[in-house]
C-alpha atoms as a PDB file:
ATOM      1  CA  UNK A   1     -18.663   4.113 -13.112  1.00  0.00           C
ATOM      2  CA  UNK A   2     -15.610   4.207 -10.569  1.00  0.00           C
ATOM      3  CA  UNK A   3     -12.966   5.012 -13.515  1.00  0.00           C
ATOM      4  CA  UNK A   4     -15.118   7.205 -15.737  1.00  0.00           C
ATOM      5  CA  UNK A   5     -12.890  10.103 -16.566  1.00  0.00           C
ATOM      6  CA  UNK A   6      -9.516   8.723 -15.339  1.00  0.00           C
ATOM      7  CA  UNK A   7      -6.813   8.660 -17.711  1.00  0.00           C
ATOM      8  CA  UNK A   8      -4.422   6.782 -15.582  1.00  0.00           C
ATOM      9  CA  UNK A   9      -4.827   4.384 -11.964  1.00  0.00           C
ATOM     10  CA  UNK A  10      -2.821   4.089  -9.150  1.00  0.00           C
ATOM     11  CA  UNK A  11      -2.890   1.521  -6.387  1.00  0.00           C
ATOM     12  CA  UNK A  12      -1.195   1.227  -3.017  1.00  0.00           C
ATOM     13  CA  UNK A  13      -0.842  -2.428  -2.573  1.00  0.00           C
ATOM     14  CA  UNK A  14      -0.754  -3.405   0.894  1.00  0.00           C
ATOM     15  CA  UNK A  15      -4.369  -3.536   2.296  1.00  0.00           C
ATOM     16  CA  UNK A  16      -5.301  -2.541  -1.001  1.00  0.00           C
ATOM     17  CA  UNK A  17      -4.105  -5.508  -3.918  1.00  0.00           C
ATOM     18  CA  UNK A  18      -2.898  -7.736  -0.942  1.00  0.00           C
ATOM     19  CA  UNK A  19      -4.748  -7.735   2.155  1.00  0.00           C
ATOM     20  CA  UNK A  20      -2.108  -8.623   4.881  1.00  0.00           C
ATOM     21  CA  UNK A  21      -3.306  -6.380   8.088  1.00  0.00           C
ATOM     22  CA  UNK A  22      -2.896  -9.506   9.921  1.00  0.00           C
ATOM     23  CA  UNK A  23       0.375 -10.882   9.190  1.00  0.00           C
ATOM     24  CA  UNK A  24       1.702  -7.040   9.239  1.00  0.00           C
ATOM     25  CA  UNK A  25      -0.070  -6.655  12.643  1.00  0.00           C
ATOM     26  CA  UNK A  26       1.615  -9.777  14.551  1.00  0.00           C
ATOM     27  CA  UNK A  27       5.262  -9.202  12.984  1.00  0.00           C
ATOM     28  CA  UNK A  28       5.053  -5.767  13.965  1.00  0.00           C
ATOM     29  CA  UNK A  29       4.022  -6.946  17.501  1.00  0.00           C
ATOM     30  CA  UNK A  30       6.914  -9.754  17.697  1.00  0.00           C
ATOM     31  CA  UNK A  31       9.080  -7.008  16.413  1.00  0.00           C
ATOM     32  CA  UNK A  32       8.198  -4.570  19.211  1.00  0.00           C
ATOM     33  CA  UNK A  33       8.348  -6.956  21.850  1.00  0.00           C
ATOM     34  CA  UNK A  34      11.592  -8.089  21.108  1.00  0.00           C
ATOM     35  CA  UNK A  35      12.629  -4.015  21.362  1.00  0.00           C
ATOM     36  CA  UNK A  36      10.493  -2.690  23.997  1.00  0.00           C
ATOM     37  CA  UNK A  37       9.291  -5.931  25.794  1.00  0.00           C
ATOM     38  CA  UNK A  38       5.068  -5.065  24.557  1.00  0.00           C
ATOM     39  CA  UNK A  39       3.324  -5.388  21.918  1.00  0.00           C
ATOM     40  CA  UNK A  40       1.583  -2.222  19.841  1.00  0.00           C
ATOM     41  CA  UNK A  41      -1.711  -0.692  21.048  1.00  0.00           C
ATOM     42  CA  UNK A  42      -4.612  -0.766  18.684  1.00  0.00           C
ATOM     43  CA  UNK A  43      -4.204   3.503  18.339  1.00  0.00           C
ATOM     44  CA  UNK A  44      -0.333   2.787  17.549  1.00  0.00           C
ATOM     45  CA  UNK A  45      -0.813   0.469  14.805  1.00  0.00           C
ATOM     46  CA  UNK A  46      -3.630   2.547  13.441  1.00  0.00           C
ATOM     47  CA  UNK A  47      -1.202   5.658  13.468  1.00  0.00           C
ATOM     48  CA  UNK A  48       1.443   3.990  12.230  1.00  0.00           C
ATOM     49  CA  UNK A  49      -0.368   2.014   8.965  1.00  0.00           C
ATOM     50  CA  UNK A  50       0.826   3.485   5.975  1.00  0.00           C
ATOM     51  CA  UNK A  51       4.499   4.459   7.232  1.00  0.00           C
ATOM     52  CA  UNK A  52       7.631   3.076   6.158  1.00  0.00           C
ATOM     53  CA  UNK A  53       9.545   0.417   8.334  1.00  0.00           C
ATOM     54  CA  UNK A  54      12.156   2.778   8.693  1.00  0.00           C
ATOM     55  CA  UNK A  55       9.777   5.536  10.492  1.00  0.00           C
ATOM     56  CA  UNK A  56       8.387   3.132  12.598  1.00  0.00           C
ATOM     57  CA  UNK A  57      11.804   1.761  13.999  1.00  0.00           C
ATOM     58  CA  UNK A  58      12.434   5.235  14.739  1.00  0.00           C
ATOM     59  CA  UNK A  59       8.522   5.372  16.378  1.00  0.00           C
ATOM     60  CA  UNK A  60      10.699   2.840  18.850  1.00  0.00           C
ATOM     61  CA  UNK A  61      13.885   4.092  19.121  1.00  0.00           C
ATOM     62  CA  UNK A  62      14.176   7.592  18.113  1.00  0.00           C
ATOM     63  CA  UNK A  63      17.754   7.906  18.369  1.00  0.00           C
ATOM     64  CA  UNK A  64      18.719   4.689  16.070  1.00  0.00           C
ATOM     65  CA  UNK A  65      21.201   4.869  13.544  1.00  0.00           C
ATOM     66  CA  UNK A  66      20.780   3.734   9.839  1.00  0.00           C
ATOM     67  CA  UNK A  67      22.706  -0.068  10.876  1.00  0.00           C
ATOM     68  CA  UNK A  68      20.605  -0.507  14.012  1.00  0.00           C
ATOM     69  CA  UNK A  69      17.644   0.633  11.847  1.00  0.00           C
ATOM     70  CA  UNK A  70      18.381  -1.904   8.768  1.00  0.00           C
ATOM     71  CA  UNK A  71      18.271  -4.850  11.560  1.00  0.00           C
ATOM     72  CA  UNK A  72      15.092  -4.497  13.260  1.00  0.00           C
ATOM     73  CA  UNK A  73      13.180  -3.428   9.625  1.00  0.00           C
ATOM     74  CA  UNK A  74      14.792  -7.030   8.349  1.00  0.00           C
ATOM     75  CA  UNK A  75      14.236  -9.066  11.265  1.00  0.00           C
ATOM     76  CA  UNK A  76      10.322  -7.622  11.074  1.00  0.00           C
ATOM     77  CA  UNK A  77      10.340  -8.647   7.807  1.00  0.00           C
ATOM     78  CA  UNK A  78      11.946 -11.940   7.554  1.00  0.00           C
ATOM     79  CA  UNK A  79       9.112 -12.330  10.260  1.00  0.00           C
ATOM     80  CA  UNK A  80       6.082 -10.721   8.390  1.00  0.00           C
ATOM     81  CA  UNK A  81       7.154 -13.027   5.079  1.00  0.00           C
ATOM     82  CA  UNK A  82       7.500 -16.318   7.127  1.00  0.00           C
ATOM     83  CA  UNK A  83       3.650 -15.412   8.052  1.00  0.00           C
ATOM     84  CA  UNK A  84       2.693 -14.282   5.113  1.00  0.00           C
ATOM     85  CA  UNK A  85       3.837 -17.370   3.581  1.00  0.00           C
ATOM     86  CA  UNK A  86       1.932 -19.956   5.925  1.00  0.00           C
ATOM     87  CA  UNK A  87      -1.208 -18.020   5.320  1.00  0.00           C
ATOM     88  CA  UNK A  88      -1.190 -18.949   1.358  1.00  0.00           C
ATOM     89  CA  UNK A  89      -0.692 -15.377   0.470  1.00  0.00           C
ATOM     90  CA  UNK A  90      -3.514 -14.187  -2.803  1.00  0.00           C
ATOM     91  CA  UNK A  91      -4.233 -10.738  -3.920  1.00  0.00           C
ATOM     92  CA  UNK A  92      -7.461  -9.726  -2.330  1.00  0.00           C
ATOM     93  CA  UNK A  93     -10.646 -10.085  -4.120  1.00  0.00           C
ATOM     94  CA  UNK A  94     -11.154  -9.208  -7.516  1.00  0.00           C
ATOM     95  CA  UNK A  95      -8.060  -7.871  -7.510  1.00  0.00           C
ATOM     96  CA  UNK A  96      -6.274  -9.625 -10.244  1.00  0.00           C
ATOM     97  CA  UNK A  97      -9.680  -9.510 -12.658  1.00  0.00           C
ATOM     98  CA  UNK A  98     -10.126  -5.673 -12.013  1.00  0.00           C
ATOM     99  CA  UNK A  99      -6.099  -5.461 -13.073  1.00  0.00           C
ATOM    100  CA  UNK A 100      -6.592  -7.414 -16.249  1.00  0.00           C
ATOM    101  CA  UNK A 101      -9.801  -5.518 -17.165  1.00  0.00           C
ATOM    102  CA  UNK A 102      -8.028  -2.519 -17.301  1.00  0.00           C
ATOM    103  CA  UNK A 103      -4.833  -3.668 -19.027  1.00  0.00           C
ATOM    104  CA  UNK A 104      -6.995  -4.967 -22.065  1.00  0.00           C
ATOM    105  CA  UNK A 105      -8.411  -1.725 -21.564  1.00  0.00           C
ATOM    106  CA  UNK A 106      -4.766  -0.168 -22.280  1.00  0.00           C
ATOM    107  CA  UNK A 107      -5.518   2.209 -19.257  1.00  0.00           C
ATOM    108  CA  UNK A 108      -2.177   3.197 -17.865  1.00  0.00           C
ATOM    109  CA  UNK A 109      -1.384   1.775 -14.124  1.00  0.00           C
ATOM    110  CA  UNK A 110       0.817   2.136 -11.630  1.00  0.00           C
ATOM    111  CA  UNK A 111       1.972   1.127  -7.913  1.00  0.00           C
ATOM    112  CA  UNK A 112       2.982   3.281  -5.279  1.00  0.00           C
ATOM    113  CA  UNK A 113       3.460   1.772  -1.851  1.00  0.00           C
ATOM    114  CA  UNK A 114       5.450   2.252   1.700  1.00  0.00           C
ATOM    115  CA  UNK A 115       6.636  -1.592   1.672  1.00  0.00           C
ATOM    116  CA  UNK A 116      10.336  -2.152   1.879  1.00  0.00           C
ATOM    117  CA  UNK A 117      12.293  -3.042  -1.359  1.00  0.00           C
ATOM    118  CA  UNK A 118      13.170  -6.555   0.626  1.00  0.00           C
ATOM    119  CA  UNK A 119       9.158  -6.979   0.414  1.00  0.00           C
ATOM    120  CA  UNK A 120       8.430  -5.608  -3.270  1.00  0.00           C
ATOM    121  CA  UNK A 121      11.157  -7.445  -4.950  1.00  0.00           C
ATOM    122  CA  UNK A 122       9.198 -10.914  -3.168  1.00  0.00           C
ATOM    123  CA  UNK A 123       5.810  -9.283  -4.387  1.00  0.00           C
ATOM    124  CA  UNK A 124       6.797  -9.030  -8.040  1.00  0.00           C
ATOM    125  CA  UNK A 125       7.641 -12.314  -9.139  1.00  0.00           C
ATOM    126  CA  UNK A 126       5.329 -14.293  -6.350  1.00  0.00           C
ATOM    127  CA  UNK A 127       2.339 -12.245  -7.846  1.00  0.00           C
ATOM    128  CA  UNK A 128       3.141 -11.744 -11.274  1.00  0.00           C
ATOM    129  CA  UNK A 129       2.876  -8.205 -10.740  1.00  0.00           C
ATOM    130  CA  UNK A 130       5.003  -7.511 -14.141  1.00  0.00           C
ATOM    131  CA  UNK A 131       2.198  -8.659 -15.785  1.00  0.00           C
ATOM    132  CA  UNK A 132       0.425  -5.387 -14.924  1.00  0.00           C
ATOM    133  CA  UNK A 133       2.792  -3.299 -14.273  1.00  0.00           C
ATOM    134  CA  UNK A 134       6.116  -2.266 -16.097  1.00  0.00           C
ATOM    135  CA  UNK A 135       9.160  -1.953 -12.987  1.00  0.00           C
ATOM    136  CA  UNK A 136       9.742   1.323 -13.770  1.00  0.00           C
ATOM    137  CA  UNK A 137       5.956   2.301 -12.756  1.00  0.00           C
ATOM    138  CA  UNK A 138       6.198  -0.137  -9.535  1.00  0.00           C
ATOM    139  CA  UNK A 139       7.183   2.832  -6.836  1.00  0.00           C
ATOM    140  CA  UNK A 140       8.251   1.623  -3.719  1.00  0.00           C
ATOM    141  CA  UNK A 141      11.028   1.116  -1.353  1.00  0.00           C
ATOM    142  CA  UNK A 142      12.490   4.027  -1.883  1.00  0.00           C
ATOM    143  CA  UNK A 143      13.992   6.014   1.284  1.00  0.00           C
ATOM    144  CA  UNK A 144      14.495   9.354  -0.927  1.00  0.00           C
ATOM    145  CA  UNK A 145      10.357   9.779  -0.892  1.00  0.00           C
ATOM    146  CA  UNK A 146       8.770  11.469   1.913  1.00  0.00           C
ATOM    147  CA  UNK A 147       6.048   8.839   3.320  1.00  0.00           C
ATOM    148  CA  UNK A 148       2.865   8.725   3.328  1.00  0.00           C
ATOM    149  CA  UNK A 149       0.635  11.580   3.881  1.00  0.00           C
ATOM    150  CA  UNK A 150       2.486  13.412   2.161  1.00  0.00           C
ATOM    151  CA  UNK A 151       1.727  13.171  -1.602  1.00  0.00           C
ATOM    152  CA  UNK A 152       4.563  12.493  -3.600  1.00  0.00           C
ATOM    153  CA  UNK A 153       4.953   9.025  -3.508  1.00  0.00           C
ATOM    154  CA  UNK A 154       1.812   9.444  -5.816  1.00  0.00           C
ATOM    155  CA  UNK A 155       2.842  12.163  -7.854  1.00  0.00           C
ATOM    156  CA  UNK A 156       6.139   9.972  -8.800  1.00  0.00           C
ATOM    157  CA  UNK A 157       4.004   7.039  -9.677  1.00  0.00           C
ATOM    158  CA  UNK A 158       1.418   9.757 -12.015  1.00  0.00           C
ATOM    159  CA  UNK A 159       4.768  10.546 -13.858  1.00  0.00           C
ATOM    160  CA  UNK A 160       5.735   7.322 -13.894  1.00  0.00           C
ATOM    161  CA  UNK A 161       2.664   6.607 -16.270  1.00  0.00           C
ATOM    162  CA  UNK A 162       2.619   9.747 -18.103  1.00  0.00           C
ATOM    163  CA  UNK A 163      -0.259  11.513 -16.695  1.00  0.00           C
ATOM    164  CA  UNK A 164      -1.333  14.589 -14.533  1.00  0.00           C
ATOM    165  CA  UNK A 165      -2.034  13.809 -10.659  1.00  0.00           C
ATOM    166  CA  UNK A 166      -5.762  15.328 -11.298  1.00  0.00           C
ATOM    167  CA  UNK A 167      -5.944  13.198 -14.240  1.00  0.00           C
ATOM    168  CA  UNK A 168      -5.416  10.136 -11.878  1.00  0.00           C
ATOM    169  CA  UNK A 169      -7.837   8.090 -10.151  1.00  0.00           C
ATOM    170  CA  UNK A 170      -5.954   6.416  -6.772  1.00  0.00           C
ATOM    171  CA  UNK A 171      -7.121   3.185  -4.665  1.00  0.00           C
ATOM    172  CA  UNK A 172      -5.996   3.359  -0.877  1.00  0.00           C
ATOM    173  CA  UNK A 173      -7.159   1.328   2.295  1.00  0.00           C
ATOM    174  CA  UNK A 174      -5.330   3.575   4.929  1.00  0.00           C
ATOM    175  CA  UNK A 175      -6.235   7.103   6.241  1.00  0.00           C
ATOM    176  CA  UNK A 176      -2.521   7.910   6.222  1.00  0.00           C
ATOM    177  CA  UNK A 177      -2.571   6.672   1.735  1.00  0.00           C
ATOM    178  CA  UNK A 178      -6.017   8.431   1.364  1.00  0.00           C
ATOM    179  CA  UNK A 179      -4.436  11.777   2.781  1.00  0.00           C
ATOM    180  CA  UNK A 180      -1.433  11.452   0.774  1.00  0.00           C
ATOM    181  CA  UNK A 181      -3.390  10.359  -2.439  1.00  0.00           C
ATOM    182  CA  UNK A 182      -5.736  14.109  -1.672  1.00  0.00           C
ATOM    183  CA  UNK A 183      -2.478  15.916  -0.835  1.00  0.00           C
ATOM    184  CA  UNK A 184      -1.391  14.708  -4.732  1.00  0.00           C
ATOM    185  CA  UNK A 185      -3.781  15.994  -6.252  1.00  0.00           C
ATOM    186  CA  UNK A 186      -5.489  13.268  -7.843  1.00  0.00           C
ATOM    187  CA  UNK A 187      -8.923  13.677  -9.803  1.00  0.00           C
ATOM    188  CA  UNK A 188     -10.258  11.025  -7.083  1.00  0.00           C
ATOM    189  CA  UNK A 189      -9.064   8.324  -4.512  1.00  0.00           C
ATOM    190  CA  UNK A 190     -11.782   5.182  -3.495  1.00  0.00           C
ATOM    191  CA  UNK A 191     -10.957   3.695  -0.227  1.00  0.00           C
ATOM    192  CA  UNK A 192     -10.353  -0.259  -0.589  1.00  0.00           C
ATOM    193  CA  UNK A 193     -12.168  -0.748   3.209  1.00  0.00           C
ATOM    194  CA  UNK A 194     -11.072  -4.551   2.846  1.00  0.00           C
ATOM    195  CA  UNK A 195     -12.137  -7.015   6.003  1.00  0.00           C
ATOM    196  CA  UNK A 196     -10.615  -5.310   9.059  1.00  0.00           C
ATOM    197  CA  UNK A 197     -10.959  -1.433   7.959  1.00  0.00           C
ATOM    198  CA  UNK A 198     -12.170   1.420  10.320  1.00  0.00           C
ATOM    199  CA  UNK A 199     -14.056   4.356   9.602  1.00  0.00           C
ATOM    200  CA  UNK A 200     -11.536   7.192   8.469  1.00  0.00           C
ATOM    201  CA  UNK A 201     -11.858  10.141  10.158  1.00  0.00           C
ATOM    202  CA  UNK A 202     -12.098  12.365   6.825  1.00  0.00           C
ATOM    203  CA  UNK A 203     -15.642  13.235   5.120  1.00  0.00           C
ATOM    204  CA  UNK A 204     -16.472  12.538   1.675  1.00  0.00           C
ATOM    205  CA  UNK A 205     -14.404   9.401   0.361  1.00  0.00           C
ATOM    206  CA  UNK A 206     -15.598   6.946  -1.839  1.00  0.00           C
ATOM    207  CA  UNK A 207     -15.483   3.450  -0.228  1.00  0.00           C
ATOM    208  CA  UNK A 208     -16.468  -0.164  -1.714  1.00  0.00           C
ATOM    209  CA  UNK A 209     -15.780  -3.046   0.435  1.00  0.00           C
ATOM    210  CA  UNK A 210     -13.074  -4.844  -2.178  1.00  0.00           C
ATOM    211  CA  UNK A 211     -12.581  -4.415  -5.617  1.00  0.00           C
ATOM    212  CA  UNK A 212     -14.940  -7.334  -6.276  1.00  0.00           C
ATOM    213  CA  UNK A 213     -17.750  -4.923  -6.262  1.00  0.00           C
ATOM    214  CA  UNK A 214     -16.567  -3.249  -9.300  1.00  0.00           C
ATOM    215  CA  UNK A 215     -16.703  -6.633 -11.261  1.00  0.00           C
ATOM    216  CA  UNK A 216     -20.361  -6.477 -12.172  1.00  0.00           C
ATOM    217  CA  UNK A 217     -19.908  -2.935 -13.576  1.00  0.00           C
ATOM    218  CA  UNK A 218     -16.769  -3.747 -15.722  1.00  0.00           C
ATOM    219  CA  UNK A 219     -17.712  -7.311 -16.695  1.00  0.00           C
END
């Protein structure tokens, strides 16, 4: 079984609870048109999934202050909501029965994600993410945490819940989150692949297509 051994979980949520590659993809693209006059290249985006907004202003213009880098991150993301929003935005599949398994279960969860505050504090309430998770274990938007791949976005959210990193099983969809969920320390990370994921260019990773497979296990 996927959690056998875990004392705690941790999730990254976008492209992992919320599948929004998409809408992310074509805000990002208005975004950099409206700086740079072109839209991203397929091996931008893919290097830059996983980072903050404020990283990837800076992927744009390297030289921009904090003011000039506030206005582009919240015009992309009055953008990337306004899609979001026409789509009919759900958690991915078998999301939200894999989450209530586990709090019946009184396993200990957390969040740890690169999305902006602006975008969590929508999340929370349009999902009902308190339901599953407590604020103080819902880790994001936070500009004092190195981003991902570097691990301790994911060693916050382990304290967060009370439990060891290598006592922690993590779910990622990017190759950026699964190298920052290995450089925590974590017992294990599964890779949500989700419907537009790539191969990853590390060996070894468990992978299930959505967490729907793991509903005839659990239920």
């Amino acid at each position: 079984m996927a959690f056998s051994g875990a004392e705690g979980i941790i999730f990254d949520f976008n492209g992992t609870l919320y599948w929004d590659e998409d809408e992310n993809r074509e805000a990002w693209n208005r975004t950099a048109v409206m700086i740079r006059g072109r839209e991203l290249s397929d091996d931008e985006l893919s290097s830059l999934n996983g980072r903050t907004d404020e990283e990837t202003v800076l992927y744009f213009l390297p030289d921009a202050d904090i003011g000039t880098i506030d206005h582009w991150s919240g015009e992309k993301e009055r953008i990337y909501k306004e899609i979001c929003m026409n789509a009919g935005p759900e958690l991915s599949p078998g999301s939200r029965e894999v989450l209530s398994y586990l709090k019946k279960e009184g396993v200990p969860m957390a969040i740890a994600s690169s999305a902006p505050k602006i975008n969590m504090d929508w999340y929370i309430p349009f999902f009902g993410l308190e339901e599953y998770f407590p604020l103080s274990r819902i880790i994001a938007g936070r500009r004092d945490i190195p981003s991902k791949p570097d691990g301790t976005i994911f060693r916050i959210a382990a304290e967060s819940i009370g439990i060891r990193p290598e006592k922690v099983l993590i779910f990622e969809d990017s190759e950026s989150g699964v190298r920052a969920a290995l450089d925590s320390g974590c017992m294990k990370v599964i890779r949500i692949r989700g419907p537009r994921g790539k191969d990853l260019s590390i060996s070894g990773i468990e992978e299930i297509p959505s967490f729907e497979a793991l509903l005839d296990t659990l239920l």
